[in-house]
N, C-alpha and C. Protein backbone atom coordinates (compact mmCIF):
# COMPACT_ATOMS: atom_id res chain seq x y z
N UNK A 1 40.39 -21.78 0.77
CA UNK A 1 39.42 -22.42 1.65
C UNK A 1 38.16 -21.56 1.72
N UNK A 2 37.38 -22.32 1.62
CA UNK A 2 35.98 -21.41 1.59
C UNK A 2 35.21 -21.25 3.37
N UNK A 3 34.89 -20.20 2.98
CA UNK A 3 33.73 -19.88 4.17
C UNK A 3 32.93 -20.74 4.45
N UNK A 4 32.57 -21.48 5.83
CA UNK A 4 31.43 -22.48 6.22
C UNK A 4 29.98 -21.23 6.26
N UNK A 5 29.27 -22.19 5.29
CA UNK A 5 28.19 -21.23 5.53
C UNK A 5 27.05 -21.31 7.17
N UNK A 6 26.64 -20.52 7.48
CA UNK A 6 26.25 -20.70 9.05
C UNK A 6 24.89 -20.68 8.69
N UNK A 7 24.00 -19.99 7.24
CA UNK A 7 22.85 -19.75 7.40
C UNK A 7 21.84 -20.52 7.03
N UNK A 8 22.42 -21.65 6.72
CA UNK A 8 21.46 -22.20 6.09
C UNK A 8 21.25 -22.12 4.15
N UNK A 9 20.31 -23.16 4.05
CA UNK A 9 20.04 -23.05 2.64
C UNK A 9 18.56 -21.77 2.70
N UNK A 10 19.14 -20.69 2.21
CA UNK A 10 17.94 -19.90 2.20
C UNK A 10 17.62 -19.46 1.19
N UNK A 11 17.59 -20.59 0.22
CA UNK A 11 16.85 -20.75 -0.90
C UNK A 11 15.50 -21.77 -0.71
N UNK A 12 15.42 -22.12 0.62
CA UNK A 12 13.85 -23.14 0.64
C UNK A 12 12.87 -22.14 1.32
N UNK A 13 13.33 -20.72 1.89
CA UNK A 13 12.57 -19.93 2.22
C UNK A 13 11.03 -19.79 1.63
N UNK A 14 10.11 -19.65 2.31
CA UNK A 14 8.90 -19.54 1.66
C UNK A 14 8.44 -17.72 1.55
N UNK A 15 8.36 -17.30 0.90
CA UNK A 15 8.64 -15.87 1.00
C UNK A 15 6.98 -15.39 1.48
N UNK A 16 6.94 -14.46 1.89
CA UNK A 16 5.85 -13.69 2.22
C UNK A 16 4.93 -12.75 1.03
N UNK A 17 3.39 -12.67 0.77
CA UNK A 17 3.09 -11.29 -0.21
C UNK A 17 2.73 -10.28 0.64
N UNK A 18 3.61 -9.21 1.01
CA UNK A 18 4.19 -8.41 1.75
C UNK A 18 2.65 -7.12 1.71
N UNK A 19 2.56 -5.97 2.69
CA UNK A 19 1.81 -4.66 2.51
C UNK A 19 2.17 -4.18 1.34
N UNK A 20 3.07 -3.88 1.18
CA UNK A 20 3.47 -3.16 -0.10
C UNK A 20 3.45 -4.04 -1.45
N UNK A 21 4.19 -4.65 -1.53
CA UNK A 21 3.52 -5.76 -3.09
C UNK A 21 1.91 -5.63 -3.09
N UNK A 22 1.35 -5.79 -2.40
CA UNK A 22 -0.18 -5.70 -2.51
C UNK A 22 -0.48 -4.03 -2.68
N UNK A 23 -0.05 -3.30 -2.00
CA UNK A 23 -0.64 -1.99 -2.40
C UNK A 23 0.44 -1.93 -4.42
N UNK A 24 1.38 -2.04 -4.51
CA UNK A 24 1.67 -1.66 -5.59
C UNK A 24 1.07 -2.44 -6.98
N UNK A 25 0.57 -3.53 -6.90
CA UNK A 25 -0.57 -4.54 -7.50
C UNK A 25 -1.95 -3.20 -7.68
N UNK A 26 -2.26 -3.13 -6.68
CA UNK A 26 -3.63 -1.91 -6.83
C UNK A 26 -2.65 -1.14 -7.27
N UNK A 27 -1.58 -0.28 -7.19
CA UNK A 27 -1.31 1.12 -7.68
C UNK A 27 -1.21 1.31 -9.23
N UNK A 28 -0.87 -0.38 -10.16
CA UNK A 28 -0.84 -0.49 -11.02
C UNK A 28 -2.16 -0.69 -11.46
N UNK A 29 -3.05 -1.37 -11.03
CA UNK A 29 -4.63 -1.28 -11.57
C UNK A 29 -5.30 -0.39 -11.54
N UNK A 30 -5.10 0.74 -10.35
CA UNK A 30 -5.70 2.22 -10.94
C UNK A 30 -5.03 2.67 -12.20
N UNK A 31 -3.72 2.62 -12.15
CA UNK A 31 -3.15 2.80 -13.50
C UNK A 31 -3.64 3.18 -14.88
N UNK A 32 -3.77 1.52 -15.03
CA UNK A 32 -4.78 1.20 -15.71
C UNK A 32 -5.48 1.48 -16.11
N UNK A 33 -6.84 1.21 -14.81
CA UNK A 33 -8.42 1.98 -15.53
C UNK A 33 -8.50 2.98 -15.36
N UNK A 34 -7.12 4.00 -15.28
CA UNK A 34 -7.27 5.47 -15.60
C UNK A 34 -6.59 5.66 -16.63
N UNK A 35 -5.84 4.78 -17.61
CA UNK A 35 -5.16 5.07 -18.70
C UNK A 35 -3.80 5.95 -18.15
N UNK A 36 -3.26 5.63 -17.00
CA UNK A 36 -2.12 6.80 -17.03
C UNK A 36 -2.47 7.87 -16.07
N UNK A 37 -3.52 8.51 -16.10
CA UNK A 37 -3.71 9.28 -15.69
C UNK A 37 -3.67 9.57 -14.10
N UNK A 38 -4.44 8.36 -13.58
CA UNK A 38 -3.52 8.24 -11.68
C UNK A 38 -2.86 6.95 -11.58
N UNK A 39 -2.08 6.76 -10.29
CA UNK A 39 -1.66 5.11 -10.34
C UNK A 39 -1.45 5.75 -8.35
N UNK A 40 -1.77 4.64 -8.07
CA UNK A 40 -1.20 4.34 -6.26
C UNK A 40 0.27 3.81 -5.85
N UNK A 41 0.31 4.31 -5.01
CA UNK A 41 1.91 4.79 -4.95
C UNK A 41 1.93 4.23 -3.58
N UNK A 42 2.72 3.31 -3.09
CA UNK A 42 3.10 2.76 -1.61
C UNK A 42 4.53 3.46 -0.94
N UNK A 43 4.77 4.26 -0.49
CA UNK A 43 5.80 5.86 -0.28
C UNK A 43 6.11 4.85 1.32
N UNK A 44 7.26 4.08 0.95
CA UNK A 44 7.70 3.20 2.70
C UNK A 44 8.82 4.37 3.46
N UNK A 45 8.17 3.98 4.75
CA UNK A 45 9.59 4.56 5.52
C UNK A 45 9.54 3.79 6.65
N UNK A 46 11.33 3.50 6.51
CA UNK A 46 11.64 2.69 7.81
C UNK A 46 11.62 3.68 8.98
N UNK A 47 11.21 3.16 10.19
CA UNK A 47 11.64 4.14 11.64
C UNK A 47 11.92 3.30 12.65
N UNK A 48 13.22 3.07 12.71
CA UNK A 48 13.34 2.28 13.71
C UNK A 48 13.18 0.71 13.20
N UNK A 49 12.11 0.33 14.32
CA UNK A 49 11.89 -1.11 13.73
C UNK A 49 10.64 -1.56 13.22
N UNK A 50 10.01 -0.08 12.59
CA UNK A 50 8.76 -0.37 12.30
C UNK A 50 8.95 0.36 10.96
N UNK A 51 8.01 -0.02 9.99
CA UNK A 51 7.45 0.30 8.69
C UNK A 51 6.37 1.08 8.52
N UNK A 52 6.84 2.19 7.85
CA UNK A 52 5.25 3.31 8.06
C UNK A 52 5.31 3.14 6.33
N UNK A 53 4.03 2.71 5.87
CA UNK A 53 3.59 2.93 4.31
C UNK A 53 2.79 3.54 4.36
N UNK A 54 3.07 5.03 3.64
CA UNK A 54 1.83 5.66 2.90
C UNK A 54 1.37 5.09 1.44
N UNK A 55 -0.39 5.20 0.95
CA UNK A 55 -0.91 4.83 0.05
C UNK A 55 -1.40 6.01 -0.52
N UNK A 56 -0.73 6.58 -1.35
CA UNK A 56 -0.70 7.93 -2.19
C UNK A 56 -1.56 7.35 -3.25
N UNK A 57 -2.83 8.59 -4.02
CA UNK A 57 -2.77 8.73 -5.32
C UNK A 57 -2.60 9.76 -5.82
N UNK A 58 -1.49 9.12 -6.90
CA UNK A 58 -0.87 10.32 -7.38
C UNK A 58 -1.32 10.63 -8.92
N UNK A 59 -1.68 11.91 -8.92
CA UNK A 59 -2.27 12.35 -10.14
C UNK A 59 -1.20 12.96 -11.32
N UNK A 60 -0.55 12.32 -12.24
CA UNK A 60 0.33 12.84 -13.16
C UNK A 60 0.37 13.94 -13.84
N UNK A 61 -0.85 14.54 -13.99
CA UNK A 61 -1.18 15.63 -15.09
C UNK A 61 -1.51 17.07 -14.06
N UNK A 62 -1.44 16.58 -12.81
CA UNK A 62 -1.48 17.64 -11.76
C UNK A 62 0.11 18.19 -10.73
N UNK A 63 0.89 17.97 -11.67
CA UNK A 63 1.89 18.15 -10.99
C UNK A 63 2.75 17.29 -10.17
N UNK A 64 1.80 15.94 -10.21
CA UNK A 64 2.04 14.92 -9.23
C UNK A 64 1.47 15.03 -7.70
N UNK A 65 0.39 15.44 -7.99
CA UNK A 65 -0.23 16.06 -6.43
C UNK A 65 -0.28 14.65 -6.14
N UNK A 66 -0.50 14.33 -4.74
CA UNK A 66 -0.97 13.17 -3.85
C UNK A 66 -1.83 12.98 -3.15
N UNK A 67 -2.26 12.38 -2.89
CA UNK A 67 -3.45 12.19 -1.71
C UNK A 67 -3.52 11.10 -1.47
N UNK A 68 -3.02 11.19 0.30
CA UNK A 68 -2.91 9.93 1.09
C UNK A 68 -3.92 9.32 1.48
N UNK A 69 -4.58 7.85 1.42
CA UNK A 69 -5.70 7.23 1.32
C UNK A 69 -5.63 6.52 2.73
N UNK A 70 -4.37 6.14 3.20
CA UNK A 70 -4.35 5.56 4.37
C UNK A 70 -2.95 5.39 4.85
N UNK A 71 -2.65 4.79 5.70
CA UNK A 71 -1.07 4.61 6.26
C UNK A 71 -0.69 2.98 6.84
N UNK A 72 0.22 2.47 6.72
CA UNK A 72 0.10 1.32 7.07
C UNK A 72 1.10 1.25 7.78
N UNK A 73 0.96 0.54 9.08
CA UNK A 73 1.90 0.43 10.06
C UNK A 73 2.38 -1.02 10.79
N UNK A 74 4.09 -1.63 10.32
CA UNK A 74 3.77 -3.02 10.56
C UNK A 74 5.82 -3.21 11.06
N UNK A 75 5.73 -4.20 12.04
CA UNK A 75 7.14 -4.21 12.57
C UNK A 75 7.51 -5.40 11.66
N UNK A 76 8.74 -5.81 12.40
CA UNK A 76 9.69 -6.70 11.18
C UNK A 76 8.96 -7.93 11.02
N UNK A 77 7.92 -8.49 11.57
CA UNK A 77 6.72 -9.62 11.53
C UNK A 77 5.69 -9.46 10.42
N UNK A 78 5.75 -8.02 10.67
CA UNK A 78 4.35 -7.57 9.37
C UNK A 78 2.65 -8.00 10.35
N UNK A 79 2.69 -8.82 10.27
CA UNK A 79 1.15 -9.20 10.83
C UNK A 79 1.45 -9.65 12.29
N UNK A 80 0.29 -8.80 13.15
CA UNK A 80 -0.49 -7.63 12.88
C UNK A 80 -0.20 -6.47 12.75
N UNK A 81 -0.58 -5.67 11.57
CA UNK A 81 -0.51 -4.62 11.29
C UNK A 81 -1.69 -3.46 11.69
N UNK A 82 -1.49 -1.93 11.46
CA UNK A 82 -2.38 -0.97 11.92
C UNK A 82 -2.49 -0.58 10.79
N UNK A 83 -3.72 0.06 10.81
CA UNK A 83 -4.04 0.54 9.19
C UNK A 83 -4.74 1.63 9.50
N UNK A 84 -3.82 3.09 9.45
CA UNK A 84 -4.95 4.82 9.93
C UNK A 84 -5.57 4.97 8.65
N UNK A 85 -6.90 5.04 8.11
CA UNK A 85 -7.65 4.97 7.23
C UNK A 85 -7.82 6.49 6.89
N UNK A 86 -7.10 7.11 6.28
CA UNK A 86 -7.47 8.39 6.61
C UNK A 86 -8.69 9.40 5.69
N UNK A 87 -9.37 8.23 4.55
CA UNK A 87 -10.37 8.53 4.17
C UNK A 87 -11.81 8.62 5.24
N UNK A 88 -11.93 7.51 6.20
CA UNK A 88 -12.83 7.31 6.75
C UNK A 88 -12.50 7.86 8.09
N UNK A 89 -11.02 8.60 8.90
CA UNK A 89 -11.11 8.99 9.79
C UNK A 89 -10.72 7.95 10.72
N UNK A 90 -10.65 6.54 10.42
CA UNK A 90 -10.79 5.41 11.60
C UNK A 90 -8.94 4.42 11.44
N UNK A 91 -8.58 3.86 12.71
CA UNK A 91 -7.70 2.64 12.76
C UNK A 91 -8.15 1.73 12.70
N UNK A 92 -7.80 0.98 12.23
CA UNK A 92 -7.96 -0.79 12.23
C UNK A 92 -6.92 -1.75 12.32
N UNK A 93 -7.09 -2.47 13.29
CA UNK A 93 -5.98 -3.26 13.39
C UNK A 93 -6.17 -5.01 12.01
N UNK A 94 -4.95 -5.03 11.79
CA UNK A 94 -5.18 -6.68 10.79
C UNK A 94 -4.35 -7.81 11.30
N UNK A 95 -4.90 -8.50 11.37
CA UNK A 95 -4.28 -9.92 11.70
C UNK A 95 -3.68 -10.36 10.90
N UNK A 96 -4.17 -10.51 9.43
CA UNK A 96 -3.27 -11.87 9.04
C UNK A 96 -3.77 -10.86 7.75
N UNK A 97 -3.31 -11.44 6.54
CA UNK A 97 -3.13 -10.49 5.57
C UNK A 97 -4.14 -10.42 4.23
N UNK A 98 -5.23 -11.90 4.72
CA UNK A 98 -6.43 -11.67 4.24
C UNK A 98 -7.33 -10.86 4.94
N UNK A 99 -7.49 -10.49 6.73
CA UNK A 99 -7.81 -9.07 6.77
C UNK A 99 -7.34 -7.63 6.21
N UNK A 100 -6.23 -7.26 6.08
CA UNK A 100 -5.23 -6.32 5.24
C UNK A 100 -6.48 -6.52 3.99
N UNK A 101 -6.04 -7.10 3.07
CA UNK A 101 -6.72 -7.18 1.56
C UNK A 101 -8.06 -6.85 1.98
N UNK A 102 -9.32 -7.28 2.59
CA UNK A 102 -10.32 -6.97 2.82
C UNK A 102 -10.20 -5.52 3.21
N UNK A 103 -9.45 -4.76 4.35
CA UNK A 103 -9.78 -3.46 4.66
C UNK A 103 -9.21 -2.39 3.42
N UNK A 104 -8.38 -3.20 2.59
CA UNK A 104 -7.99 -2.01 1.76
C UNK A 104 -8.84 -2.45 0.37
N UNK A 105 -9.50 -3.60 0.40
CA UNK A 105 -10.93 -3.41 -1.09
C UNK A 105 -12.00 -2.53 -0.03
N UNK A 106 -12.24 -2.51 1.02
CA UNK A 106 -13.25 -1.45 1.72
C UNK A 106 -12.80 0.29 1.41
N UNK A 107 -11.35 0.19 1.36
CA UNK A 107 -11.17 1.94 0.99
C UNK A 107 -11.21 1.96 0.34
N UNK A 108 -10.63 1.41 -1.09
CA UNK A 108 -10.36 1.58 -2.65
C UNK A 108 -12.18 1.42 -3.01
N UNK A 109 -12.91 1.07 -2.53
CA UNK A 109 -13.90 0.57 -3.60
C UNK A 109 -15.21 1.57 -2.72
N UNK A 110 -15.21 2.32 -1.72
CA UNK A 110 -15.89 2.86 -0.96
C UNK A 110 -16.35 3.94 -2.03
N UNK A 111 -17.49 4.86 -1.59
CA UNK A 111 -17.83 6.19 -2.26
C UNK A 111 -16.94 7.05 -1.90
N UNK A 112 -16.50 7.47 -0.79
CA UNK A 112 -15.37 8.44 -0.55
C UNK A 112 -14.51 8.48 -1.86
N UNK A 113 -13.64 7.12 -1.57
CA UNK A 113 -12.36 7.25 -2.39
C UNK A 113 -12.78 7.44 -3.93
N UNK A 114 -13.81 6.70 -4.51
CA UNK A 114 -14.44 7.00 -5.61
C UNK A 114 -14.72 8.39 -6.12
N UNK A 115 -14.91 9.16 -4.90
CA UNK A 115 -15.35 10.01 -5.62
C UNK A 115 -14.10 11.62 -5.89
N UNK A 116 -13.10 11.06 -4.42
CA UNK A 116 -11.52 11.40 -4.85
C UNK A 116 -11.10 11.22 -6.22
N UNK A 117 -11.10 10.16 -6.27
CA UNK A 117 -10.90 9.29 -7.83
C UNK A 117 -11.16 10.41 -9.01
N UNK A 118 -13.21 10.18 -8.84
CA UNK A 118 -13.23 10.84 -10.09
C UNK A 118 -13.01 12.49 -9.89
N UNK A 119 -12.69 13.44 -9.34
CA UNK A 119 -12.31 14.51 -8.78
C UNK A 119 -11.31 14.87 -9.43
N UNK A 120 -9.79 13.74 -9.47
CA UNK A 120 -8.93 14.12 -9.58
C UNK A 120 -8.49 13.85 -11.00
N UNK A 121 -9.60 12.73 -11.70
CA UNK A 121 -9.25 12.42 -13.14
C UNK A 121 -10.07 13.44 -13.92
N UNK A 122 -11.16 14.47 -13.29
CA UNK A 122 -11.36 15.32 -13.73
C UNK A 122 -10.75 16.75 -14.07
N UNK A 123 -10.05 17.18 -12.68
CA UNK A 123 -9.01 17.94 -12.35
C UNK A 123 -7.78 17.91 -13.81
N UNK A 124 -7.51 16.65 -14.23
CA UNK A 124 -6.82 16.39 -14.72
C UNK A 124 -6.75 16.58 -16.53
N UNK A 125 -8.20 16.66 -16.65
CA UNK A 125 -8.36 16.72 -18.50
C UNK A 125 -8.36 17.63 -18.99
């Protein structure tokens, strides 16, 4: 006799594109247009009932040094999330996850991080 299932068909689920799928999408496109040389790294830790993501770049040819670009902070809902920017010093809170994508093309594409960037692909040759 089989088990009555209680949960439902949760195969019609509509799934979510999560903080992290989106940071690891960018971690693979620095990748990329560095040939290898850095890629972004989404480093999760559960605490409790919240999700702390760090957004590392990690430099391969340096030992694997890191440097944390920001932190992302989101409970079992995800949105709204906190975002400690730690290039620019500032929090930001996100609503919905086309704010998220907007504040993290503002760090990735800023002069700061750019110039981390080229710093560390220099560091590196």
């Amino acid at each position: 006799m089989c088990a009555k299932n209680m949960w439902g068909n949760l195969g019609e689920l509509e799934l979510i594109k999560t903080p992290t799928s989106i940071l690891r999408e960018q971690g693979s496109i620095l990748f990329d247009a560095t040939k290898g040389v850095l890629t972004g790294s989404p480093n999760v830790q559960p605490r409790g009932d919240q999700f702390l993501i760090d957004f590392d770049i990690v430099a391969r040819y340096l030992n694997g040094y890191r440097y944390t670009l920001f932190t992302v902070i989101h409970g079992i809902k995800i949105y709204p999330l906190k975002l400690e920017n730690k290039v620019h010093k500032i929090t930001q809170s996100c609503e919905t996850e086309e704010r998220f994508q907007e504040v993290v093309e503002q760090i990735l594409s800023s002069k700061e991080t750019r110039e981390i960037v080229r710093t560390l692909i220099s560091q590196s040759k």
